[in-house]
PDB file of N, CA and C in Angstrom:
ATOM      1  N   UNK A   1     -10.136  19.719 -22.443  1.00  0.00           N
ATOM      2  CA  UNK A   1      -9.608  19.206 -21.194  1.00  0.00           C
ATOM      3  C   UNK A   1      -8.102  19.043 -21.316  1.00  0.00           C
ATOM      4  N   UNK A   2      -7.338  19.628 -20.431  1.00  0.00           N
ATOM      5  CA  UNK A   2      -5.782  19.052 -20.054  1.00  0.00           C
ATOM      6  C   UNK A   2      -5.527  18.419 -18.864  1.00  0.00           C
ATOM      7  N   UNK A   3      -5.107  17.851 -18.993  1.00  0.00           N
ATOM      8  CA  UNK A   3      -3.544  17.324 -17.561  1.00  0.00           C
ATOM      9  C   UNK A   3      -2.339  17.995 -17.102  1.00  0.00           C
ATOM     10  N   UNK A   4      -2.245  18.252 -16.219  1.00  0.00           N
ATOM     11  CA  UNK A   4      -1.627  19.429 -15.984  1.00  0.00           C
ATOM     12  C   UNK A   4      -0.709  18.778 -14.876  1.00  0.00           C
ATOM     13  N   UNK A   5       0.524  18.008 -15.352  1.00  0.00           N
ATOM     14  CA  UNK A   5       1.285  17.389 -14.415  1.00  0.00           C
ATOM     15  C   UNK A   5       2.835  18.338 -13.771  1.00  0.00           C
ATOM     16  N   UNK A   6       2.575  18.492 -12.279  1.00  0.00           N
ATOM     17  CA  UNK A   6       3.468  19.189 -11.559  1.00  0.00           C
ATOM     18  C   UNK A   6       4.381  18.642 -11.070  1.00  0.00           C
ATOM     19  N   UNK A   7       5.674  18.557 -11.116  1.00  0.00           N
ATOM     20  CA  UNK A   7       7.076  17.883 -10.360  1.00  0.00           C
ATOM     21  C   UNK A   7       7.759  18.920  -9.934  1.00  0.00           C
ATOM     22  N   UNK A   8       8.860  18.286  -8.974  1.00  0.00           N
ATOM     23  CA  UNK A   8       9.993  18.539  -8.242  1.00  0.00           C
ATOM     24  C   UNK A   8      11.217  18.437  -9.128  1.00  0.00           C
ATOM     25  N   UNK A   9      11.677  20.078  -9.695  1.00  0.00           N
ATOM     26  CA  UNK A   9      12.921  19.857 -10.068  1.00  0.00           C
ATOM     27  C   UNK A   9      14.289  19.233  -8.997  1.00  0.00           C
ATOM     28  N   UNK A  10      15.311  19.267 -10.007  1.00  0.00           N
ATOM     29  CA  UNK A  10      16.506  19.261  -9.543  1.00  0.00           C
ATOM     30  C   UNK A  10      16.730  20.269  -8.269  1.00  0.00           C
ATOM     31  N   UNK A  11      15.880  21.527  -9.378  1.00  0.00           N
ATOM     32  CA  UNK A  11      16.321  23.023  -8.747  1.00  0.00           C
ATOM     33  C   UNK A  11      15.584  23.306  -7.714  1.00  0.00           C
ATOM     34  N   UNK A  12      15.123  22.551  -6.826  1.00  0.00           N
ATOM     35  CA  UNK A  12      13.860  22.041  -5.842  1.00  0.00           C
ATOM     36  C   UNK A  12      12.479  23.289  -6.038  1.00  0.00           C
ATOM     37  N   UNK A  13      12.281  23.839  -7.035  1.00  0.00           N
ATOM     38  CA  UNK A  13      11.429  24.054  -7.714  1.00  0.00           C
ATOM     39  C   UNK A  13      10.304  23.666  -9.182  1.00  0.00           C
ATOM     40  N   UNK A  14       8.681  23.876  -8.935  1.00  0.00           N
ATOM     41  CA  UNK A  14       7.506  22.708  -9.613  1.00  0.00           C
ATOM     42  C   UNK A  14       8.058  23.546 -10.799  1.00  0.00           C
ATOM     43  N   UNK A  15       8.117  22.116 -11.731  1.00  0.00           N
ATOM     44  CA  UNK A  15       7.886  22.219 -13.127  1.00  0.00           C
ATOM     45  C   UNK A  15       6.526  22.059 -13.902  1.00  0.00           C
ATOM     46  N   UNK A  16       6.044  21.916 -15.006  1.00  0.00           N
ATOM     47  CA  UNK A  16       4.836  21.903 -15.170  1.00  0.00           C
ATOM     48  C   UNK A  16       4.982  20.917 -16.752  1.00  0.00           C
ATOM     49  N   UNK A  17       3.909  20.321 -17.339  1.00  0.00           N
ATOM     50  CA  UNK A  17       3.990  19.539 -18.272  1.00  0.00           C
ATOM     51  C   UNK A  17       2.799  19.378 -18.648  1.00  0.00           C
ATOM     52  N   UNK A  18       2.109  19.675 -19.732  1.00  0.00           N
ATOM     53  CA  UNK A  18       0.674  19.865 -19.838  1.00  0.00           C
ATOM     54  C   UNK A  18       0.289  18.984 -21.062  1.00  0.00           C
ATOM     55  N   UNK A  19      -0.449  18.048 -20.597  1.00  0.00           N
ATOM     56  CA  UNK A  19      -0.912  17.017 -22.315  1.00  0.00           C
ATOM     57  C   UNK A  19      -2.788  17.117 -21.947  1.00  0.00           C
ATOM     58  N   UNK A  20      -2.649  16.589 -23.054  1.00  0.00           N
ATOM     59  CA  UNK A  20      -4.039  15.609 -23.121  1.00  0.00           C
ATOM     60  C   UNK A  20      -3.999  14.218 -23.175  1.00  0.00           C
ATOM     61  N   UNK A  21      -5.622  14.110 -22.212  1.00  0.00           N
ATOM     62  CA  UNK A  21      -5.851  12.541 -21.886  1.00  0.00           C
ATOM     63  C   UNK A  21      -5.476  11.770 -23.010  1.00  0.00           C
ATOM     64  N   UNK A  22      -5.283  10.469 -22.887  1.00  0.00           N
ATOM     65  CA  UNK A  22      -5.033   9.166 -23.715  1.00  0.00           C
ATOM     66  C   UNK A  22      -5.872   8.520 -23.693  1.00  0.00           C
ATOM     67  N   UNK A  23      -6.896   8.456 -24.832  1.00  0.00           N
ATOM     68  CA  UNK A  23      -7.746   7.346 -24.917  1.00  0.00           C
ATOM     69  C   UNK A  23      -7.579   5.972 -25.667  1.00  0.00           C
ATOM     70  N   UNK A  24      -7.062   5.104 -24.657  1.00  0.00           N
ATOM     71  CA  UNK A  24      -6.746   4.508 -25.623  1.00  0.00           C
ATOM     72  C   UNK A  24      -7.363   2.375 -24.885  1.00  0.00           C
ATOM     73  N   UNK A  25      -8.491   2.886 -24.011  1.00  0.00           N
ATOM     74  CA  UNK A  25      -9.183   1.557 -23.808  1.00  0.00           C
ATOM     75  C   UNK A  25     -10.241   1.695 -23.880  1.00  0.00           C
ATOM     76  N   UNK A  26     -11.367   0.569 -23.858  1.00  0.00           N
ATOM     77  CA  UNK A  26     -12.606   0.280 -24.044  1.00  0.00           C
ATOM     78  C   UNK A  26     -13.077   0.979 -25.241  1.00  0.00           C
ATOM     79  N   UNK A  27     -12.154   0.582 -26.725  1.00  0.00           N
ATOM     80  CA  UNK A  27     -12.807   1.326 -27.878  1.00  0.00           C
ATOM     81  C   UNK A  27     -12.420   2.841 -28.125  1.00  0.00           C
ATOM     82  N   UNK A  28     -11.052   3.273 -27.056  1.00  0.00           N
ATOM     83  CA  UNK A  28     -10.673   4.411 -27.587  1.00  0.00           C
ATOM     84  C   UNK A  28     -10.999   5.188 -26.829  1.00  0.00           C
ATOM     85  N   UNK A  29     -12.285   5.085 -25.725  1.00  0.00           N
ATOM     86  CA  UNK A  29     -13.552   5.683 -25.001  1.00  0.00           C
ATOM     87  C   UNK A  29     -12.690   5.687 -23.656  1.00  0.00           C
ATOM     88  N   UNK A  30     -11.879   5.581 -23.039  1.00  0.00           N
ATOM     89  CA  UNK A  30     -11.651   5.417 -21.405  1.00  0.00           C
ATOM     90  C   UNK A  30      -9.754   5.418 -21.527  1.00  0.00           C
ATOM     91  N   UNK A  31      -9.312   6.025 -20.864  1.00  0.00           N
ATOM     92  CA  UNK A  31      -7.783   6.317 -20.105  1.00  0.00           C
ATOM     93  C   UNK A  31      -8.023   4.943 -19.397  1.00  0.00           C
ATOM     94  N   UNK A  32      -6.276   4.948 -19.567  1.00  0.00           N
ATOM     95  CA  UNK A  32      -6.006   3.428 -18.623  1.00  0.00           C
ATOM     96  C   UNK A  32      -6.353   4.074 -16.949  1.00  0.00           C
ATOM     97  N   UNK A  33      -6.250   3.178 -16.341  1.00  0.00           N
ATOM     98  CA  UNK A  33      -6.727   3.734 -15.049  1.00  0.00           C
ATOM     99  C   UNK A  33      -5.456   3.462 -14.297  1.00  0.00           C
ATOM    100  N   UNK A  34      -6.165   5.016 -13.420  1.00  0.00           N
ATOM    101  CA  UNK A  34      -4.752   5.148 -12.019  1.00  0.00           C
ATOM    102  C   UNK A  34      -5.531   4.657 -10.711  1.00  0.00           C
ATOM    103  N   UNK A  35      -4.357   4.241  -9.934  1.00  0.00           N
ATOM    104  CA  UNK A  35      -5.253   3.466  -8.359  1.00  0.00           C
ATOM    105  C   UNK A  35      -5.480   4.870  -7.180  1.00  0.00           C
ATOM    106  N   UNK A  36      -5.839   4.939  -7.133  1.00  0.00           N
ATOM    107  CA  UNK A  36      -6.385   6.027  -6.011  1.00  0.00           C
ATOM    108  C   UNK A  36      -7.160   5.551  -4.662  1.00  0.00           C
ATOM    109  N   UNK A  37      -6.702   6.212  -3.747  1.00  0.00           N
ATOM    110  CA  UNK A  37      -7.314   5.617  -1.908  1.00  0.00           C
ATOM    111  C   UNK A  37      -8.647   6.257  -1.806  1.00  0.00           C
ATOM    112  N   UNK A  38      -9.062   7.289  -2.244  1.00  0.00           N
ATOM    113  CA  UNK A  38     -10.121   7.853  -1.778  1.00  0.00           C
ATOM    114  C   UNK A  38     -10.574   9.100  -2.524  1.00  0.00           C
ATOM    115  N   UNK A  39     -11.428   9.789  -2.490  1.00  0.00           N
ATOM    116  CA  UNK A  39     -12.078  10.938  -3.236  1.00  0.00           C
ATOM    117  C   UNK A  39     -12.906  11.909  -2.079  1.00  0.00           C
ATOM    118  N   UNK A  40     -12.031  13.288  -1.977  1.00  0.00           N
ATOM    119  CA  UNK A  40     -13.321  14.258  -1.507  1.00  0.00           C
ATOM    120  C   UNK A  40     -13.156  14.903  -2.461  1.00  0.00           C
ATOM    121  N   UNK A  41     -14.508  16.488  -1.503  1.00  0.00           N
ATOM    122  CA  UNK A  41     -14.973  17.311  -2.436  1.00  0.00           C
ATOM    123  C   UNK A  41     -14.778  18.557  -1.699  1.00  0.00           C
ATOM    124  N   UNK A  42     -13.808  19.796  -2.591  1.00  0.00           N
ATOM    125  CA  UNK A  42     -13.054  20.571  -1.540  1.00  0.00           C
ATOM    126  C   UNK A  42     -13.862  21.928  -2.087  1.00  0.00           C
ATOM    127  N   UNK A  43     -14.562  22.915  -1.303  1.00  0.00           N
ATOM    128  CA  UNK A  43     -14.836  24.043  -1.732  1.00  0.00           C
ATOM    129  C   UNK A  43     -13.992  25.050  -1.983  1.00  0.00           C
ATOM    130  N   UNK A  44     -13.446  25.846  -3.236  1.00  0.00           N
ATOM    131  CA  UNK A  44     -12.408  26.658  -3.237  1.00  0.00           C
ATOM    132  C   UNK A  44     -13.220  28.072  -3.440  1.00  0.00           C
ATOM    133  N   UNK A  45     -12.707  28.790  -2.412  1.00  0.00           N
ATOM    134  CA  UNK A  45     -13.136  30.336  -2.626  1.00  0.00           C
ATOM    135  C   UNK A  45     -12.130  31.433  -3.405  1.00  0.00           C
ATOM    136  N   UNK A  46     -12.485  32.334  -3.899  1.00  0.00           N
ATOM    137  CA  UNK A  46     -11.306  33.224  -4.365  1.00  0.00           C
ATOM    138  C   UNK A  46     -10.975  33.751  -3.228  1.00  0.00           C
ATOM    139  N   UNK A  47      -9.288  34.157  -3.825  1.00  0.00           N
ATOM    140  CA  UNK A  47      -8.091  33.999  -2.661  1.00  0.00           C
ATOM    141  C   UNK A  47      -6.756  33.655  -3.603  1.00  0.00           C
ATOM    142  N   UNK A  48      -5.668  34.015  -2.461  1.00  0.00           N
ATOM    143  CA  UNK A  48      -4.367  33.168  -3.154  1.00  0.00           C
ATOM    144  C   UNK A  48      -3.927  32.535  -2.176  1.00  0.00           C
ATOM    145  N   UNK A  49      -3.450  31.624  -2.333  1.00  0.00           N
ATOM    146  CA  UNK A  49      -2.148  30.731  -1.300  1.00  0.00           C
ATOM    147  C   UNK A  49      -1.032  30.711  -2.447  1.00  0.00           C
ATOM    148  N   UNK A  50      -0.047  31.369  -1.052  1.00  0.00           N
ATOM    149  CA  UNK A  50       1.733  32.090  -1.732  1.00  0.00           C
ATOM    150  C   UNK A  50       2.006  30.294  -1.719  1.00  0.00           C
ATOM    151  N   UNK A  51       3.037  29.975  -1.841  1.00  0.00           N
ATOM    152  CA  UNK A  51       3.809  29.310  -2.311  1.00  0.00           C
ATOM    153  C   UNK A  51       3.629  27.783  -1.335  1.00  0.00           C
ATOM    154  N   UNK A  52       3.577  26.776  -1.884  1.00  0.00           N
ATOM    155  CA  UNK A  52       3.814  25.490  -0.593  1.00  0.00           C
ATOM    156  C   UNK A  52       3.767  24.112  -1.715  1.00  0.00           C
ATOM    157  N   UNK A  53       4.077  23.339  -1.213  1.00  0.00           N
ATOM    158  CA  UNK A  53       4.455  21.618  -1.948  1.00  0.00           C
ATOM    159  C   UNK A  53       2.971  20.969  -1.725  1.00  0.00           C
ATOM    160  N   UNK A  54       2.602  20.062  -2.728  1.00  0.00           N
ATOM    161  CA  UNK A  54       1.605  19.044  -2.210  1.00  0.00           C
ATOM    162  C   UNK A  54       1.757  18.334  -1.309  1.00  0.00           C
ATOM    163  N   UNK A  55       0.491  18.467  -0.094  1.00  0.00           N
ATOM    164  CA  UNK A  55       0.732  17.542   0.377  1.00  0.00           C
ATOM    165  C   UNK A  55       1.183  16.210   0.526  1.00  0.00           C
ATOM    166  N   UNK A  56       1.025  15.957  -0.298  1.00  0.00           N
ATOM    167  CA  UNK A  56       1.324  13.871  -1.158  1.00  0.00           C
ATOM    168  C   UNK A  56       0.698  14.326  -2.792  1.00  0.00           C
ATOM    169  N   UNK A  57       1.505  13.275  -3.377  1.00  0.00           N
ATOM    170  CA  UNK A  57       0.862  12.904  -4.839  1.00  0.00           C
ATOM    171  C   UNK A  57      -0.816  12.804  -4.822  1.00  0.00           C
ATOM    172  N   UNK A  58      -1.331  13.704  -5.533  1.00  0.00           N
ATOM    173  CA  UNK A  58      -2.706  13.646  -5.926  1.00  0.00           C
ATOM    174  C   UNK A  58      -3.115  14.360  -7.303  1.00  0.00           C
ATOM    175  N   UNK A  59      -4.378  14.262  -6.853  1.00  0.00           N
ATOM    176  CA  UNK A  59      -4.909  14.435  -8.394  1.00  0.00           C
ATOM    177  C   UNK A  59      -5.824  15.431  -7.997  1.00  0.00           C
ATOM    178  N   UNK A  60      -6.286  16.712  -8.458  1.00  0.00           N
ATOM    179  CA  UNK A  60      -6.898  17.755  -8.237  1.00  0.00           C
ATOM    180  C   UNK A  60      -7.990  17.781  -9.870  1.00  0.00           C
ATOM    181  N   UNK A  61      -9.044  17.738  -9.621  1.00  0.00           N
ATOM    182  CA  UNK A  61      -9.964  17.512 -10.482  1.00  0.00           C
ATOM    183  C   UNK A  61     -10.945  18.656 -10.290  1.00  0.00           C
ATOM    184  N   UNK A  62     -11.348  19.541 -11.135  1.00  0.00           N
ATOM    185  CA  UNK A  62     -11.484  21.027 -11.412  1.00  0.00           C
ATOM    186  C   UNK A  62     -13.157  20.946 -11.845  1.00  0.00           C
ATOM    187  N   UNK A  63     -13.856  21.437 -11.238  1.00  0.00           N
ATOM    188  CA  UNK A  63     -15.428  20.409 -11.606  1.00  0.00           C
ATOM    189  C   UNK A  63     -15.917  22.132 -11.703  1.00  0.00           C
ATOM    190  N   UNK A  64     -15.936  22.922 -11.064  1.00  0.00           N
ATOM    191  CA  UNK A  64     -16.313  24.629 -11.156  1.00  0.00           C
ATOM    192  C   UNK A  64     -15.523  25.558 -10.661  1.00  0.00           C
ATOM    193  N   UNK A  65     -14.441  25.200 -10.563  1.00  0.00           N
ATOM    194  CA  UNK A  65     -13.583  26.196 -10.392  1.00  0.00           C
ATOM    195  C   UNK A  65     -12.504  26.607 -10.824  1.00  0.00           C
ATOM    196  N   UNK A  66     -12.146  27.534 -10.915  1.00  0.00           N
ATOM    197  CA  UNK A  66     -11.178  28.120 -11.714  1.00  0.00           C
ATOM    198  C   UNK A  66     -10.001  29.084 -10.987  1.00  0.00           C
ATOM    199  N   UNK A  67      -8.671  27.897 -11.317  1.00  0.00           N
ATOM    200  CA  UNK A  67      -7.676  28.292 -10.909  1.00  0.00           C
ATOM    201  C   UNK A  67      -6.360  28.515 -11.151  1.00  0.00           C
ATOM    202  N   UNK A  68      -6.001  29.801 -11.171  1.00  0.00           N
ATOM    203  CA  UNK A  68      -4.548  30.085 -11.910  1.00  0.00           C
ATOM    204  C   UNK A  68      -3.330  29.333 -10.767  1.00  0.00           C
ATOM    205  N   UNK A  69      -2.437  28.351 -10.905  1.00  0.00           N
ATOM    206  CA  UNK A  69      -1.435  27.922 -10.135  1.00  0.00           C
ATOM    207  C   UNK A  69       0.001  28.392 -10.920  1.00  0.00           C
ATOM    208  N   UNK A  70       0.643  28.873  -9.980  1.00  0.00           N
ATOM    209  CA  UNK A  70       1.693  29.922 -10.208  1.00  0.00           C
ATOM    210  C   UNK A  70       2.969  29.046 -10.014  1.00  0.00           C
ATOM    211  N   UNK A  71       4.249  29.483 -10.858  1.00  0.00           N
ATOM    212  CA  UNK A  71       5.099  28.278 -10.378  1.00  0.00           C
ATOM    213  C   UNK A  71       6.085  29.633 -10.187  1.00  0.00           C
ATOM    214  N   UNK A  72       7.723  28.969  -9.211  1.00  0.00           N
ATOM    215  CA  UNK A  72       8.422  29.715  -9.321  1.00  0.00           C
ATOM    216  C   UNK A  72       9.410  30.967 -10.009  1.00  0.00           C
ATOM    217  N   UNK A  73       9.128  30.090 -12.047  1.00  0.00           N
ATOM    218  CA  UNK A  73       9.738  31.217 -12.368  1.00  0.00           C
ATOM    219  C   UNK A  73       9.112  31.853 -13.275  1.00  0.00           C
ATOM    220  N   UNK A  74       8.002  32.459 -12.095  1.00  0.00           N
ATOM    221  CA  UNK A  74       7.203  33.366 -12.886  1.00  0.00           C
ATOM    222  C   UNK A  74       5.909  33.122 -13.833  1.00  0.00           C
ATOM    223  N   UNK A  75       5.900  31.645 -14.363  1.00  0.00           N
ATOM    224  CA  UNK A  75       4.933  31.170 -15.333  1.00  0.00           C
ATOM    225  C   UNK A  75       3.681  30.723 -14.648  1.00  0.00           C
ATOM    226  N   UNK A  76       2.529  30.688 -15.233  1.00  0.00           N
ATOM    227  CA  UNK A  76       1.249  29.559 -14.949  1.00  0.00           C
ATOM    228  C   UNK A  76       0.246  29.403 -15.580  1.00  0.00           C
ATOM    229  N   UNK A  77       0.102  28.574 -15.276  1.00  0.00           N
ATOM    230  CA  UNK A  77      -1.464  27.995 -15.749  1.00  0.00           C
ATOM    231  C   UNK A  77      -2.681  28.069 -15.336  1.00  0.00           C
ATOM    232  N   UNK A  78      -3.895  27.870 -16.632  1.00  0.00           N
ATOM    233  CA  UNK A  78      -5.117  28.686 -15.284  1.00  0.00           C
ATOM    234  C   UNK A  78      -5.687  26.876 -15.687  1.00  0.00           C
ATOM    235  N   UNK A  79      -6.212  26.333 -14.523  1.00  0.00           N
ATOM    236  CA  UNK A  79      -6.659  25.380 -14.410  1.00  0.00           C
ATOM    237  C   UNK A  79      -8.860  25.873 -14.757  1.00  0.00           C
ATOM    238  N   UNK A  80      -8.924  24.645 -15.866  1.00  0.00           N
ATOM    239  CA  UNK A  80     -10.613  25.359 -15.891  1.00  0.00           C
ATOM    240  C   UNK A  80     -11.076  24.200 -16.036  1.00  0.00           C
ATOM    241  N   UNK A  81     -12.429  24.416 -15.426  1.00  0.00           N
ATOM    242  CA  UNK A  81     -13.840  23.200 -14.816  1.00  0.00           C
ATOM    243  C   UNK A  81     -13.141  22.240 -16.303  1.00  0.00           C
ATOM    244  N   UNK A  82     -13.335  20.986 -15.733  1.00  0.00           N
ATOM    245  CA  UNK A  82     -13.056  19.885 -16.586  1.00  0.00           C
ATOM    246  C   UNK A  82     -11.314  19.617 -16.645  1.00  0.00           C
ATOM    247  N   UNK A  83     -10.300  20.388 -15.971  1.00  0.00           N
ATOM    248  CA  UNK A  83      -9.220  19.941 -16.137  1.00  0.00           C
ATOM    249  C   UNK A  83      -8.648  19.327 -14.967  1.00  0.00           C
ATOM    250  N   UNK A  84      -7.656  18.595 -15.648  1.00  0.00           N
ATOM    251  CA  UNK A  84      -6.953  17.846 -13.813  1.00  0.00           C
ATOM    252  C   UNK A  84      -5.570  17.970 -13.640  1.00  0.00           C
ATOM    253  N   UNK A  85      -5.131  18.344 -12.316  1.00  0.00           N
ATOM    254  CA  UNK A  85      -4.018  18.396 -11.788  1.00  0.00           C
ATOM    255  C   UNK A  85      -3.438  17.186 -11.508  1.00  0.00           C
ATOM    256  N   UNK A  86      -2.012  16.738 -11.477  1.00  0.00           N
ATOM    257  CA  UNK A  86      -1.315  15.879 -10.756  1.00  0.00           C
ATOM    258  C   UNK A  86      -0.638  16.481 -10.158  1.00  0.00           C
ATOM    259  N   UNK A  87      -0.207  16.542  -8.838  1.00  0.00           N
ATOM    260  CA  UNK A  87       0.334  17.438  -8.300  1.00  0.00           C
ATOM    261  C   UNK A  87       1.742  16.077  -7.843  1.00  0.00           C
ATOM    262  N   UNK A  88       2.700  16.768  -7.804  1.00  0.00           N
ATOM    263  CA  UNK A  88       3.786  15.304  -7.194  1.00  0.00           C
ATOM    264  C   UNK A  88       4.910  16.305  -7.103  1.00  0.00           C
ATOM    265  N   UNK A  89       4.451  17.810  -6.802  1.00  0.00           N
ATOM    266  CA  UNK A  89       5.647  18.547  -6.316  1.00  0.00           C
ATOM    267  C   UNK A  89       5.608  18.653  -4.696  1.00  0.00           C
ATOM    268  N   UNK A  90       5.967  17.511  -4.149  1.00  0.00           N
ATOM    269  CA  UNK A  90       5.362  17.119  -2.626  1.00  0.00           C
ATOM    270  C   UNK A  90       6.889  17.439  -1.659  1.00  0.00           C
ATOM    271  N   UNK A  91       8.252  17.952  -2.333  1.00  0.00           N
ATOM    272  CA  UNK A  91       8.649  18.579  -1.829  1.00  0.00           C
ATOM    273  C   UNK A  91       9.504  19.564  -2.730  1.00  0.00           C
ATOM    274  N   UNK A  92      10.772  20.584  -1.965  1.00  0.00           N
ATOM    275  CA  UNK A  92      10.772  21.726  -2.442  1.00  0.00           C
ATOM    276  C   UNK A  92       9.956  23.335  -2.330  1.00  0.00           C
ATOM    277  N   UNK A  93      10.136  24.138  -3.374  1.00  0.00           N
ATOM    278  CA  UNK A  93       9.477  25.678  -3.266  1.00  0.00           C
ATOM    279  C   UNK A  93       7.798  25.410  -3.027  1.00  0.00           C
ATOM    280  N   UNK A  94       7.614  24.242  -4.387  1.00  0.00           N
ATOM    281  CA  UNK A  94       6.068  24.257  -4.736  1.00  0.00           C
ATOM    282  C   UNK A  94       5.388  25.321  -5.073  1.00  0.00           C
ATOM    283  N   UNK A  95       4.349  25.528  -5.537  1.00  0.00           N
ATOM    284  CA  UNK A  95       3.582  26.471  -6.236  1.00  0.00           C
ATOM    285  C   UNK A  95       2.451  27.561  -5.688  1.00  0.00           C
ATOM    286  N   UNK A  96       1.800  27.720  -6.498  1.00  0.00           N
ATOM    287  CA  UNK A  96       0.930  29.168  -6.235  1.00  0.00           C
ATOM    288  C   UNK A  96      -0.266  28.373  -6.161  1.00  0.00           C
ATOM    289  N   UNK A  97      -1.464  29.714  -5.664  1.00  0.00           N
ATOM    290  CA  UNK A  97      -3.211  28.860  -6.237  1.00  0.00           C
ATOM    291  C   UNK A  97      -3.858  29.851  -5.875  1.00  0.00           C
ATOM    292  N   UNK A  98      -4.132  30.433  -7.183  1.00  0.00           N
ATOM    293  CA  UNK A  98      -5.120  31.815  -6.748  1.00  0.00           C
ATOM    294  C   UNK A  98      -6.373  30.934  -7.586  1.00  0.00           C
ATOM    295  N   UNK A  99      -7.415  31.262  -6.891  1.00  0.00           N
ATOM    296  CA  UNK A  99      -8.752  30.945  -7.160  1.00  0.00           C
ATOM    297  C   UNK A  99      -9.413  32.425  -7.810  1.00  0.00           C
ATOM    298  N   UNK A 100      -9.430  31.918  -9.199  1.00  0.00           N
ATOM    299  CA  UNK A 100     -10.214  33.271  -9.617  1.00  0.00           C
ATOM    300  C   UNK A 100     -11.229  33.128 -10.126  1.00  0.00           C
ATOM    301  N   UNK A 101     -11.829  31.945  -9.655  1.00  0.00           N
ATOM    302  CA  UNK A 101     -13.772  31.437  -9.967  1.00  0.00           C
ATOM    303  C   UNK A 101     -13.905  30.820  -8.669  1.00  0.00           C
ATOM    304  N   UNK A 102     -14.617  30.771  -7.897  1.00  0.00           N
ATOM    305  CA  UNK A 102     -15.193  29.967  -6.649  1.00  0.00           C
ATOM    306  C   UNK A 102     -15.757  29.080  -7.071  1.00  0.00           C
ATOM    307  N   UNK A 103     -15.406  27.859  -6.493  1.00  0.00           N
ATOM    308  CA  UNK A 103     -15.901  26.374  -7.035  1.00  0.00           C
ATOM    309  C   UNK A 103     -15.828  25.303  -6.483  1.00  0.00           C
ATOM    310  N   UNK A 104     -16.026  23.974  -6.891  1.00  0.00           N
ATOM    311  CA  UNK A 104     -15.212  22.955  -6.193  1.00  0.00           C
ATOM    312  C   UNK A 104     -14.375  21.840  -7.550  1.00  0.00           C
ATOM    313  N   UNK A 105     -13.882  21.240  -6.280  1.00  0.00           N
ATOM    314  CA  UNK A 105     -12.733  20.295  -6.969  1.00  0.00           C
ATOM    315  C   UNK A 105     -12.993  19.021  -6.148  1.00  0.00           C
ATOM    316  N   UNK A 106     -12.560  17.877  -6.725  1.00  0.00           N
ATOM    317  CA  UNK A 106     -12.285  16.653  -6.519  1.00  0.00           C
ATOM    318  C   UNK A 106     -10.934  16.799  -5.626  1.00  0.00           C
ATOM    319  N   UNK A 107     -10.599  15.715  -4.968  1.00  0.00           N
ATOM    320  CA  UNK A 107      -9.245  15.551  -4.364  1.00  0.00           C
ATOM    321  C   UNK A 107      -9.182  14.008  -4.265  1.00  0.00           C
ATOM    322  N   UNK A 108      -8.034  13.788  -4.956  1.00  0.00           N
ATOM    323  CA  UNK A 108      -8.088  12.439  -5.324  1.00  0.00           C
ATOM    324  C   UNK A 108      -6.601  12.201  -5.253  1.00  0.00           C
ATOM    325  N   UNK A 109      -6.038  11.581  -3.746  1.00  0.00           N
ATOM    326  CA  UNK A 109      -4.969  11.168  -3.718  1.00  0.00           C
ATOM    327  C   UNK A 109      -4.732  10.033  -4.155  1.00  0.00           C
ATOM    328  N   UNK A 110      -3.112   9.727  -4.873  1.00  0.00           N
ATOM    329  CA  UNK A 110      -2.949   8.782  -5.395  1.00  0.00           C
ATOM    330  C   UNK A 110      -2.661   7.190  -4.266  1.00  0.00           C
ATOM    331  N   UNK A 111      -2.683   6.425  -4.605  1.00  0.00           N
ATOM    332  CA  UNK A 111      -2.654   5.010  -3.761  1.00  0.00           C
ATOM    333  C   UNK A 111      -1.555   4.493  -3.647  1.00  0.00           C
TER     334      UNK A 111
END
């Protein structure tokens, strides 16, 4: 599993920053927790969407689908079942999203 955190450069183009979770409560067993308003469940078909900003800060949670997100210069990442997005490139160029597994995802804006 990664985290796959997206920002707004300077250069008003998404940067990308990729870790792994932190376990570091309830015994090592659980990530500190983030506040979030709500949770759907989004069906993604294969396809691309060219270029656009997140709507708002959220969290994109990858449950069967599989998706390469493209950034401006040229680089990306393929997002796979079990990984999560932060997306907080909510303005600027913003990024790519070719779906190259049909699936769904979580959508979990932040609070």
């Amino acid at each position: 599993m990664k985290i796959v955190h997206i920002t707004t450069g300077a250069d008003g183009e998404s940067h990308v920053q990729i870790t792994a979770p932190e376990f570091t409560e309830l015994d090592n067993r659980r990530t500190k927790a983030d506040a979030a308003q709500s949770i759907t469940f989004m069906k993604r078909e294969v396809g691309f969407s060219d270029f656009h900003p997140a709507p708002r800060k959220q969290y994109m949670l990858y449950l069967t689908a599989r998706v390469e997100i493209g950034l401006g210069d040229g680089s990306s990442v393929i997002m796979e079942p079990g990984d999560a997005l932060l997306a907080e490139d909510i303005t600027g160029h913003g990024h790519t999203s070719k779906v190259l597994q049909a699936g769904v995802c979580a959508v979990v804006p932040w609070a």
